[in-house]
C-alpha atoms as a PDB file:
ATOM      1  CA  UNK A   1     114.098 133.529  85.167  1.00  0.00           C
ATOM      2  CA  UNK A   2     116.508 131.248  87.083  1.00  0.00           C
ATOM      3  CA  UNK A   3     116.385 127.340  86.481  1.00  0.00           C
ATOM      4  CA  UNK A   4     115.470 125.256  89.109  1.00  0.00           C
ATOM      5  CA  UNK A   5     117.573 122.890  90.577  1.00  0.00           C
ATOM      6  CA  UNK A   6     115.868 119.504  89.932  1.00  0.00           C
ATOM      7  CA  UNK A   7     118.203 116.295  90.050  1.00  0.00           C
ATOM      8  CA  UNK A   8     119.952 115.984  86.184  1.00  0.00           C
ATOM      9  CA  UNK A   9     117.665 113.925  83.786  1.00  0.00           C
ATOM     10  CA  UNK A  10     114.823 115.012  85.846  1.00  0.00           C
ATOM     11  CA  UNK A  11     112.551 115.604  83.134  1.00  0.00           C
ATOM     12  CA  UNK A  12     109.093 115.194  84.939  1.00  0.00           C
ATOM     13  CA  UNK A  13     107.130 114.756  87.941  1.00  0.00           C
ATOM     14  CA  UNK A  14     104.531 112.889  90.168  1.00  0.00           C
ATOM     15  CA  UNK A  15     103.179 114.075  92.970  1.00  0.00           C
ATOM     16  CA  UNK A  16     101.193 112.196  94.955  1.00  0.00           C
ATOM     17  CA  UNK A  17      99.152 113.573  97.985  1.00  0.00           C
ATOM     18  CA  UNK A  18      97.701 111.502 100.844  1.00  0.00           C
ATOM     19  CA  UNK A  19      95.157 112.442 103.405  1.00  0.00           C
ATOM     20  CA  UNK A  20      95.555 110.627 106.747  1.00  0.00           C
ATOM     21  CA  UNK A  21      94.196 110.445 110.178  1.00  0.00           C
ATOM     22  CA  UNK A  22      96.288 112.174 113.081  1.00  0.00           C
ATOM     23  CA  UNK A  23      96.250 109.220 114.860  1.00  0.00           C
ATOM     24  CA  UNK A  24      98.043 107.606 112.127  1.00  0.00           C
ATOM     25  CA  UNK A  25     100.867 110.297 111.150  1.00  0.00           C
ATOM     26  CA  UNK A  26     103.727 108.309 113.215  1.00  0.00           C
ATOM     27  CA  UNK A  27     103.163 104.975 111.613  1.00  0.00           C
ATOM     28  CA  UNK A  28     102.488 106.867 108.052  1.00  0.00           C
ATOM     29  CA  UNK A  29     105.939 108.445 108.396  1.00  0.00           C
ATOM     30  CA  UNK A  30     107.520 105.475 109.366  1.00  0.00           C
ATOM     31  CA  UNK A  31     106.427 103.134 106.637  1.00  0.00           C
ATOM     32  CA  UNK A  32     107.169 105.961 103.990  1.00  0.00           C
ATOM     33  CA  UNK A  33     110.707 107.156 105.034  1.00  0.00           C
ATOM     34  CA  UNK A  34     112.451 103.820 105.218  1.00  0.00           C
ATOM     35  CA  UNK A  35     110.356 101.074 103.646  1.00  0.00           C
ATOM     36  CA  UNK A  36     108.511 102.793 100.976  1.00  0.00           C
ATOM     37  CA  UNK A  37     110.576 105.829  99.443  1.00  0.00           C
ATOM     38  CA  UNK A  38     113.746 103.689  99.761  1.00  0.00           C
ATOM     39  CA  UNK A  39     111.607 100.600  97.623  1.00  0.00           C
ATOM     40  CA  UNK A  40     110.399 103.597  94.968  1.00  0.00           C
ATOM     41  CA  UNK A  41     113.868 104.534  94.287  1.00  0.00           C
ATOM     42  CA  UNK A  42     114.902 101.666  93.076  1.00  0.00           C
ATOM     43  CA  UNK A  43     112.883 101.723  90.022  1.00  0.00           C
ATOM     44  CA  UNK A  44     114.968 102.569  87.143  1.00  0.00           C
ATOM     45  CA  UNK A  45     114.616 106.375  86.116  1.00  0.00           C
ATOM     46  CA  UNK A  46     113.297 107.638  89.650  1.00  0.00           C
ATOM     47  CA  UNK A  47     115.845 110.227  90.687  1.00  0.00           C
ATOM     48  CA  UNK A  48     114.636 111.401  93.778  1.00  0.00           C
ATOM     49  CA  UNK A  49     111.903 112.526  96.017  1.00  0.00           C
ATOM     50  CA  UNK A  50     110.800 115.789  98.197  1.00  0.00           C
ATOM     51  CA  UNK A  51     107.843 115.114 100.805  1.00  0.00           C
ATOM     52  CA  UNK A  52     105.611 118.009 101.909  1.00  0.00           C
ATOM     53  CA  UNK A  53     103.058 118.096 104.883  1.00  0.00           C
ATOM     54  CA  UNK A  54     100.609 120.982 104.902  1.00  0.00           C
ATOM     55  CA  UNK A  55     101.151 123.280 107.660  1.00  0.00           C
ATOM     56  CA  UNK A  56      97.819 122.980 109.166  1.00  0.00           C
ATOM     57  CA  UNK A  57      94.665 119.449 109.333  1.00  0.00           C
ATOM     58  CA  UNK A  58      91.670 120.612 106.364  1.00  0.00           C
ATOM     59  CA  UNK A  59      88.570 121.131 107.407  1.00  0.00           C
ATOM     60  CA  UNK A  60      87.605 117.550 107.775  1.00  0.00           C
ATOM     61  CA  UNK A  61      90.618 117.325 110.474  1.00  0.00           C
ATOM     62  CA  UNK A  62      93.268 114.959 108.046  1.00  0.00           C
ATOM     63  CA  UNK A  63      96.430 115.837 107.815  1.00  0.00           C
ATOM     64  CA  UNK A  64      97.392 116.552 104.449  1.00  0.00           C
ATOM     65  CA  UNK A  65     101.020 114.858 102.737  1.00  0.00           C
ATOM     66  CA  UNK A  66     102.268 115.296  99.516  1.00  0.00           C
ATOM     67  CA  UNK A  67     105.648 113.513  97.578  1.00  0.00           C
ATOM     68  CA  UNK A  68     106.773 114.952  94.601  1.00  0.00           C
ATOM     69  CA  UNK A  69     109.161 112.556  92.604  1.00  0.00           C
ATOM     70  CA  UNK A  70     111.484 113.415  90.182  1.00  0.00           C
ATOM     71  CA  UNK A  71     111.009 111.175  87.128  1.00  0.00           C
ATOM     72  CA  UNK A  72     113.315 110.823  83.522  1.00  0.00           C
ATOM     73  CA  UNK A  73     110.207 109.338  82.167  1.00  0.00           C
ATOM     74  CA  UNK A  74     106.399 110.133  82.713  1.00  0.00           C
ATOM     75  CA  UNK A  75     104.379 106.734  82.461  1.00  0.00           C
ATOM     76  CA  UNK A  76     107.001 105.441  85.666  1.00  0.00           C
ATOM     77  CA  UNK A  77     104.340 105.471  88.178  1.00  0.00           C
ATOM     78  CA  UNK A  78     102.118 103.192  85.722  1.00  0.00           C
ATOM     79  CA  UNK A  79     104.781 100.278  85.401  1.00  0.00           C
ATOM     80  CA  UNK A  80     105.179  96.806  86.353  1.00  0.00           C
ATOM     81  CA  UNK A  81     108.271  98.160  88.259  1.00  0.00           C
ATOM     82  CA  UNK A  82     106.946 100.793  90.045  1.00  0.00           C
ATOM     83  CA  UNK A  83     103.834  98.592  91.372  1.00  0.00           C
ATOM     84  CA  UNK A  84     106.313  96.278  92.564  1.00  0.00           C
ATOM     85  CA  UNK A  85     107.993  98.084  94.380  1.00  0.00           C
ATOM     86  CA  UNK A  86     104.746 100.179  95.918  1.00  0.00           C
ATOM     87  CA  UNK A  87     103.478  96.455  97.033  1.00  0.00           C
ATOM     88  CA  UNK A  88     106.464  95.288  98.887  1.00  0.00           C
ATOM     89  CA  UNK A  89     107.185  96.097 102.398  1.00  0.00           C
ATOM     90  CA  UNK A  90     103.938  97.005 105.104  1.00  0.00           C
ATOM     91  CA  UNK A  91     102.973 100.351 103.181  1.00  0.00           C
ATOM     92  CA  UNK A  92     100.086  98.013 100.529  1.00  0.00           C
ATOM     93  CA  UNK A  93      98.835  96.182 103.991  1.00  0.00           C
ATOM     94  CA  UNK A  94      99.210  98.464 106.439  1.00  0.00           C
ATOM     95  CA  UNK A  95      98.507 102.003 105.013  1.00  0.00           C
ATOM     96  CA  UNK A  96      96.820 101.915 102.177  1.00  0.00           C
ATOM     97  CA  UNK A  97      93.315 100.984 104.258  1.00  0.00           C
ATOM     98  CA  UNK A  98      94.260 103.853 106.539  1.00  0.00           C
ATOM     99  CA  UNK A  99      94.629 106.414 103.557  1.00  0.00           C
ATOM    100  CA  UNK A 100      91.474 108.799 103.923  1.00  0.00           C
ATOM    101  CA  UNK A 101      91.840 110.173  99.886  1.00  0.00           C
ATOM    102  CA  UNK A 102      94.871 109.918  97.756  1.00  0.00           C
ATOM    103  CA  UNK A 103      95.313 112.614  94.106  1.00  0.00           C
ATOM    104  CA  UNK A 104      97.879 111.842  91.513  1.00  0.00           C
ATOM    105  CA  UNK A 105      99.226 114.888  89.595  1.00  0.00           C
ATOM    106  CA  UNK A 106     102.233 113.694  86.486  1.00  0.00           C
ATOM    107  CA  UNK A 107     103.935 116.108  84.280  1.00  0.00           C
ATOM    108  CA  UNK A 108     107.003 117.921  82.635  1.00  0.00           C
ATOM    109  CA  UNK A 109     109.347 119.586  85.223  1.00  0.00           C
ATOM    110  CA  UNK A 110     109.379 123.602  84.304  1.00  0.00           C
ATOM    111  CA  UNK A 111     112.607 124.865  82.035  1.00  0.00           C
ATOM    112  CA  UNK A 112     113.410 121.002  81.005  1.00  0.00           C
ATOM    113  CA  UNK A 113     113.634 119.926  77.597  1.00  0.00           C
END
């Protein structure tokens, strides 16, 4: 079995997914690619992030999102910190109310000490 390549002192993960409206995919993807991402990263021990978007809407018609992020601890997302920096910026204001369902998944990146 071959190692992944996850960013060194990647030890765990998050992954949070998001369902949203169509009709609010532009503004979603907006907010999170240079206000929110870019305010996550910041927080000490966050080494990176990979977004995913399902390829098709469920059956309820949301478009599905996902972010995996690449953690050297695994209680990051819970922090003072990492709240902080989730608050700032128009993502808290302007799409949390727009969010349709939102599942948190944490744990230890496969092959990692």
């Amino acid at each position: 079995m071959t190692t992944p390549a996850y960013p060194p002192g990647a030890r765990y993960f998050y992954m949070v997914s998001f369902e949203i409206d169509p009709a609010d995919e532009a503004l979603f993807n907006e907010i999170y690619e240079t206000e929110h991402i870019p305010n996550i990263l910041t927080v000490p021990g966050v080494l990176g992030v990979v977004r995913f978007r399902d390829h098709e809407p469920n059956e309820r018609g949301w478009l599905f999102y996902s972010a995996l992020y690449y953690l050297t601890e695994a209680g990051l997302p819970d922090t003072p910190q990492w709240q902080a920096e989730s608050d700032k910026g128009r993502w808290a204001p302007l799409i949390r109310p727009r969010v349709k369902s939102r599942q948190r998944r944490l744990g230890r990146l496969a092959g990692t000490p």
